[in-house]
Protein backbone atom coordinates (compact mmCIF):
# COMPACT_ATOMS: atom_id res chain seq x y z
CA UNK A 1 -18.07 18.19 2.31
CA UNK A 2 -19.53 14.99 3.16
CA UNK A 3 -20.33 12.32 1.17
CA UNK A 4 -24.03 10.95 0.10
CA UNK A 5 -25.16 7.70 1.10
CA UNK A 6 -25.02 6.61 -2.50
CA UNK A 7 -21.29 7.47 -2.92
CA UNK A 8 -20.31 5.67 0.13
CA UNK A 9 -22.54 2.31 -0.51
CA UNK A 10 -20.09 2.75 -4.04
CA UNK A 11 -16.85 3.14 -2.27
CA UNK A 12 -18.20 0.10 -0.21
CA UNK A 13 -19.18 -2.55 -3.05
CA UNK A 14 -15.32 -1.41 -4.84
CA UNK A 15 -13.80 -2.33 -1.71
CA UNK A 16 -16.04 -5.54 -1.75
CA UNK A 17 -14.45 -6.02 -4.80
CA UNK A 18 -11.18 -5.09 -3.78
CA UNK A 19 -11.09 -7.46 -0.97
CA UNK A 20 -12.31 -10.26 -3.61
CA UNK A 21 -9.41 -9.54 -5.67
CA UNK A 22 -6.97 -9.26 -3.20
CA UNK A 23 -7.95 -12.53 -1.88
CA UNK A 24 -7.60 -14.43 -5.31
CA UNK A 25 -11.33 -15.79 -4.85
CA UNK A 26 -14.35 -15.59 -6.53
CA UNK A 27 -17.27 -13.84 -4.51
CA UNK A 28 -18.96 -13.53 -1.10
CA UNK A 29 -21.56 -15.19 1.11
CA UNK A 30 -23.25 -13.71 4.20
CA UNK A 31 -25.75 -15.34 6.64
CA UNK A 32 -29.14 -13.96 6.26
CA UNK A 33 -30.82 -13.67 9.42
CA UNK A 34 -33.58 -10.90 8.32
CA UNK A 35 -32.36 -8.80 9.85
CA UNK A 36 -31.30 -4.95 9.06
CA UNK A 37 -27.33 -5.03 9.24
CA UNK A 38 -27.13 -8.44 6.90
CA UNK A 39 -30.10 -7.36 4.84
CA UNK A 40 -27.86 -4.61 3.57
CA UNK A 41 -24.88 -6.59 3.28
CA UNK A 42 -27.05 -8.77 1.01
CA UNK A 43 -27.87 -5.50 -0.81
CA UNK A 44 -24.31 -4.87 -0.92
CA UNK A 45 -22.09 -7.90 -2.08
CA UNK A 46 -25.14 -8.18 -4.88
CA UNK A 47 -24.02 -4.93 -6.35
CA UNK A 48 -20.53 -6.59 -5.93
CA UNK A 49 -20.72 -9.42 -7.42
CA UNK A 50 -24.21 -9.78 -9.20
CA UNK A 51 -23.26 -13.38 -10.19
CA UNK A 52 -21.25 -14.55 -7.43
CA UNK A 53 -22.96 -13.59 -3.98
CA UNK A 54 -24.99 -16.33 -2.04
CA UNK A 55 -27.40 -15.63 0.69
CA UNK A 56 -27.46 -18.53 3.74
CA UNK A 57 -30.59 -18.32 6.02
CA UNK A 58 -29.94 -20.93 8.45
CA UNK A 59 -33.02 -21.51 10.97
CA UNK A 60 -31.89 -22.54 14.53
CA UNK A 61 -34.90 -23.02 17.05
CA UNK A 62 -35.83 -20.19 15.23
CA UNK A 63 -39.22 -18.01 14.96
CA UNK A 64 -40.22 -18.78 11.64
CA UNK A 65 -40.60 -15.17 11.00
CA UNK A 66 -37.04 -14.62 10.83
CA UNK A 67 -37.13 -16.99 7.99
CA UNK A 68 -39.88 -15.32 5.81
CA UNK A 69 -38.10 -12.02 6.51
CA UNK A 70 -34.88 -13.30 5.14
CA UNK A 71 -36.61 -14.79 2.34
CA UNK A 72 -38.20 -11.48 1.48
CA UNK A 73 -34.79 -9.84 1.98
CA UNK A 74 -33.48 -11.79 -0.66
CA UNK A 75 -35.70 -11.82 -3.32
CA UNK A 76 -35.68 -7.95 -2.84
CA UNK A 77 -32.04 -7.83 -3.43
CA UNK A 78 -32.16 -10.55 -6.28
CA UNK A 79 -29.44 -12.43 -4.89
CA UNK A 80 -29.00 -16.48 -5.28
CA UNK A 81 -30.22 -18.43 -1.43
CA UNK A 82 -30.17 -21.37 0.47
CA UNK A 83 -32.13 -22.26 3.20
CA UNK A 84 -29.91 -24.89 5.78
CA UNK A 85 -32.13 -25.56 8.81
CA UNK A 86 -29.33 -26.41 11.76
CA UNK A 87 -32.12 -27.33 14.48
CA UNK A 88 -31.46 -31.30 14.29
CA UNK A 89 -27.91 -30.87 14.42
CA UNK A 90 -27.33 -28.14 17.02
CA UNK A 91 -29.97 -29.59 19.53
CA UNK A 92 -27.99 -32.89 19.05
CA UNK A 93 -24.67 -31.67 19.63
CA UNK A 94 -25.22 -29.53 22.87
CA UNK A 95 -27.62 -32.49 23.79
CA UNK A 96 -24.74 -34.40 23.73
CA UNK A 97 -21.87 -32.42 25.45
CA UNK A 98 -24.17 -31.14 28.27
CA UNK A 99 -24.46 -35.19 28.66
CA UNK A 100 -21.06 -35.92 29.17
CA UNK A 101 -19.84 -32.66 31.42
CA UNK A 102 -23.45 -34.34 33.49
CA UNK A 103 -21.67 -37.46 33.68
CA UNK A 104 -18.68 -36.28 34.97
CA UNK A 105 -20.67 -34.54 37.73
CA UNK A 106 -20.71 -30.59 36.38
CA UNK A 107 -23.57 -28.57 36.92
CA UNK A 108 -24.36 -26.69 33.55
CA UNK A 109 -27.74 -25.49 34.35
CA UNK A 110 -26.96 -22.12 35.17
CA UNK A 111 -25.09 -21.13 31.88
CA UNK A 112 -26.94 -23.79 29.35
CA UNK A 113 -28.96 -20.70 27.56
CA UNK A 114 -25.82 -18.83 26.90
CA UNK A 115 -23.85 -22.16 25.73
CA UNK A 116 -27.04 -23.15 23.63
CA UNK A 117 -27.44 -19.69 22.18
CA UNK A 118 -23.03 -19.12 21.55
CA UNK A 119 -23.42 -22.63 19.85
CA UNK A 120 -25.74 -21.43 17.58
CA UNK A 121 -23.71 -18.58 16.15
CA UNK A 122 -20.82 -21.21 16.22
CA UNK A 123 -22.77 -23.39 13.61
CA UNK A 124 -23.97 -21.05 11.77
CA UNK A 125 -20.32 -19.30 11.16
CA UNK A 126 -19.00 -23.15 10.11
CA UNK A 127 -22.11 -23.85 7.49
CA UNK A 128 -20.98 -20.25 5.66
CA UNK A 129 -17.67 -21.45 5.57
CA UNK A 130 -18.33 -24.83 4.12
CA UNK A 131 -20.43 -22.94 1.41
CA UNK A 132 -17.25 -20.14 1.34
CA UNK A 133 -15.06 -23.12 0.74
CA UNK A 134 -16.95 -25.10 -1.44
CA UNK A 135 -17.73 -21.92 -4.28
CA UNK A 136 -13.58 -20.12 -3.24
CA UNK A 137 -15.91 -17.23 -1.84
CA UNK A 138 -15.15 -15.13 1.51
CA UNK A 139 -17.29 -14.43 4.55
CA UNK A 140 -18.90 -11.24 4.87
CA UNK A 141 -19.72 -10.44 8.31
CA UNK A 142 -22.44 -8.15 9.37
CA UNK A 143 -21.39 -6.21 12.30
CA UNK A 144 -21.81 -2.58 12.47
CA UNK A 145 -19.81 -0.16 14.24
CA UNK A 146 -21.89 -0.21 18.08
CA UNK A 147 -21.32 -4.02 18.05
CA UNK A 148 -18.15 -4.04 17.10
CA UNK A 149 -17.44 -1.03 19.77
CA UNK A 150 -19.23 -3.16 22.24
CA UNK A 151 -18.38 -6.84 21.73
CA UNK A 152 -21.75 -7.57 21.07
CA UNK A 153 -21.11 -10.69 19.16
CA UNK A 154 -20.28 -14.27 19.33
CA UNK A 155 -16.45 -15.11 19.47
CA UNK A 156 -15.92 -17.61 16.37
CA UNK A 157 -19.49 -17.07 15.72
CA UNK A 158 -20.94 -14.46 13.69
CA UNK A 159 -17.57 -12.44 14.44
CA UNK A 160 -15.41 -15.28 12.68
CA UNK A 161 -15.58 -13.64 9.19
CA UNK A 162 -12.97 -12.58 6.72
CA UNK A 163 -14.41 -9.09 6.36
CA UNK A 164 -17.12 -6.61 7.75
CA UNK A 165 -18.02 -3.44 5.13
CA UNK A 166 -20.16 -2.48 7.89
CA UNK A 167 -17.84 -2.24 10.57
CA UNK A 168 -17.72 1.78 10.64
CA UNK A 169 -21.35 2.27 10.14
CA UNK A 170 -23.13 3.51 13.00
CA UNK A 171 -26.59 1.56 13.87
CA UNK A 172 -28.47 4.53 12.41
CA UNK A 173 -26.60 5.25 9.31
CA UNK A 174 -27.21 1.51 8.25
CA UNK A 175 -30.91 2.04 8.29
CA UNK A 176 -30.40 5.28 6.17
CA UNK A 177 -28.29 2.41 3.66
CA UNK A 178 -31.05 0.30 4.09
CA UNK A 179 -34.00 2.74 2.84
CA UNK A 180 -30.97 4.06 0.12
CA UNK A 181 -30.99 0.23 -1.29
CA UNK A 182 -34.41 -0.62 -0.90
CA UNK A 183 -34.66 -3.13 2.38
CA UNK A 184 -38.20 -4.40 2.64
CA UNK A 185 -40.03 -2.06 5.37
CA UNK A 186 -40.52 -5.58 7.71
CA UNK A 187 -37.25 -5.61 7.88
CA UNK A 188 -36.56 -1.70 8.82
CA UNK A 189 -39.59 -2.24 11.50
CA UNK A 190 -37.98 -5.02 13.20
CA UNK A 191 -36.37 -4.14 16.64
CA UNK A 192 -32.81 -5.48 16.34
CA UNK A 193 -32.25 -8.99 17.54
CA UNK A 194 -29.69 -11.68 17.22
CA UNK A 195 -32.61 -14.07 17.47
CA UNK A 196 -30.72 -16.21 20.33
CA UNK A 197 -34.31 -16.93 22.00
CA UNK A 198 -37.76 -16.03 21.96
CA UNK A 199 -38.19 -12.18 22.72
CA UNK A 200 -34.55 -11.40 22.85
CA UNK A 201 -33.62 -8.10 21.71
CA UNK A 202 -30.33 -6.51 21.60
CA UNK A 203 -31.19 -3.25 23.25
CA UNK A 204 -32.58 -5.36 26.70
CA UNK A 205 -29.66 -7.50 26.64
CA UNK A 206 -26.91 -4.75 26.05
CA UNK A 207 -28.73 -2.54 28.80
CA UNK A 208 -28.41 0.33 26.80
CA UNK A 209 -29.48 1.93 23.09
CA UNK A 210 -27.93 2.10 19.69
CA UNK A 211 -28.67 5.49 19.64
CA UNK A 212 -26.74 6.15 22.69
CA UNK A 213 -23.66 3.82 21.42
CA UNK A 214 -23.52 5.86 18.02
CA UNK A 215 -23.18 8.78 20.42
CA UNK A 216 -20.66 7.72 22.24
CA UNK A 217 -18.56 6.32 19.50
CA UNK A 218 -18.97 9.41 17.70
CA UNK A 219 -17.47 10.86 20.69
CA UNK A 220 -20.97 12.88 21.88
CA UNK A 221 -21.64 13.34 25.89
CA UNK A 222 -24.33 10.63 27.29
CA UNK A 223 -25.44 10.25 30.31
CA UNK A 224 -23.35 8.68 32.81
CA UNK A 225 -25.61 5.57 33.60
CA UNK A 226 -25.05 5.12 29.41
CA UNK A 227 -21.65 5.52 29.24
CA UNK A 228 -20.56 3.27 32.27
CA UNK A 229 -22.50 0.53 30.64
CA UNK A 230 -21.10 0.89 27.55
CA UNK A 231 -17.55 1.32 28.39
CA UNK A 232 -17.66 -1.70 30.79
CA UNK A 233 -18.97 -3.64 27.84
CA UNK A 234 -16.67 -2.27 25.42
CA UNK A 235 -13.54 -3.55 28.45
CA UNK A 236 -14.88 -7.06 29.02
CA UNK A 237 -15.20 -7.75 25.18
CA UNK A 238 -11.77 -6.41 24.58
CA UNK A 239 -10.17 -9.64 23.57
CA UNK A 240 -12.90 -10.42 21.02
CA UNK A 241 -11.53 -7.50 19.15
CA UNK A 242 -7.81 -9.23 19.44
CA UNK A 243 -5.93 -12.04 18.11
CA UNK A 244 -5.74 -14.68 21.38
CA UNK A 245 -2.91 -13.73 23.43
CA UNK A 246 0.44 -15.81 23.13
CA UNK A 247 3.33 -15.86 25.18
CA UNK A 248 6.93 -14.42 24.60
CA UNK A 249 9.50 -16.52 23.32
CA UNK A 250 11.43 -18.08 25.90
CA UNK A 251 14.61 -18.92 24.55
């Protein structure tokens, strides 16, 4: 017999704990983007470790929305936040590599939204570290199990965590977590978006549905347009599931 949703989300927060332990630190910090798959993280390393779980929101170009959702997020879940606004200093530094690969005559035009948007994540990953570092916490990451099927994350960016409780939760079971802990409705209403740029969602980028990833990783039949998609997604993102690739030993 299956287990409930509330004796899973248990199992979950003892591994949290587990993983805490193991580690010799103290607690856990995830970004807060408002999200649905880090709202219930929030929810999550809370129960963990009422006293020792932080919250970052960290606006980037952001809508503003995404920063009253994660606000509301918070509060809902009772757990400590910060608010560290990375505009200045992201615009600056891509402002200032784009410069120099101009100078030396490269022509970055047609990949600037991806580098601008990967940057970003890449920011974002190092502020929750210099929080993790500063309080001896770990990095919770907030993947669930279609993205992490599918690559669909940032390399060093939002995947650069030390652990992911979500990480065999398909898309739909973490909105059945996230009624089960009491997400704010905004939240569950939201269509899912990494919030790279204005209108981006991650169902029109992927090509393809979290229903029909779920599916497939629950090893259902899809259609064929679905499952090419995904598969050749799931290929080209391969090494984002790996350590980087070393040579042999040549002695």
């Amino acid at each position: 017999m299956s287990r409930t949703v509330e004796e899973r989300i248990d199992l979950t927060v003892n591994w949290l704990r587990e993983q805490v332990e193991n580690s010799g630190t103290k607690g856990l910090v995830v970004g807060l983007s408002g999200g649905i798959d880090s709202s219930v993280v929030a929810f999550l390393i809370k129960k963990a470790f009422p006293e020792n779980s932080v919250g970052v929101i960290m606006p980037c170009k952001s809508n503003e929305k995404d920063k009253e959702d994660a606000i509301q997020v918070a509060e809902a879940a009772g757990i400590e936040h910060i608010v560290v606004d990375l505009t200045t200093e992201q615009d600056d530094l891509l402002i200032k590599v784009c410069g120099e690969l101009g100078n030396k005559g490269h022509d970055i035009d047609a990949n600037r939204r991806l580098a601008d948007a990967n940057l970003r994540a890449r920011m974002r990953m190092s502020t929750l570290y210099a929080v993790a570092n500063s309080l001896s916490y770990l990095v919770v990451g907030t993947d669930n199990a279609a993205e992490v099927y599918t690559g669909y994350f940032t390399k060093y960016g939002d995947g650069g965590v030390d652990i992911i409780p979500i990480a065999n939760l398909p898309k739909r079971e973490v909105y059945e977590w996230a009624r089960y802990l009491g997400v704010p409705q905004t939240v569950l209403d939201r269509p899912p978006s990494a919030g790279l740029w204005e209108g981006q969602t991650d169902e029109n980028e992927m090509g393809t549905t979290y229903d029909m990833i779920d599916a497939l990783v629950e090893g259902k039949e899809i259609p064929k347009e679905h499952r090419d998609i995904i598969e050749r997604l799931h290929k080209l993102t391969e090494h984002k599931r790996k350590m980087p690739p070393a040579p042999p030993k040549f002695d």
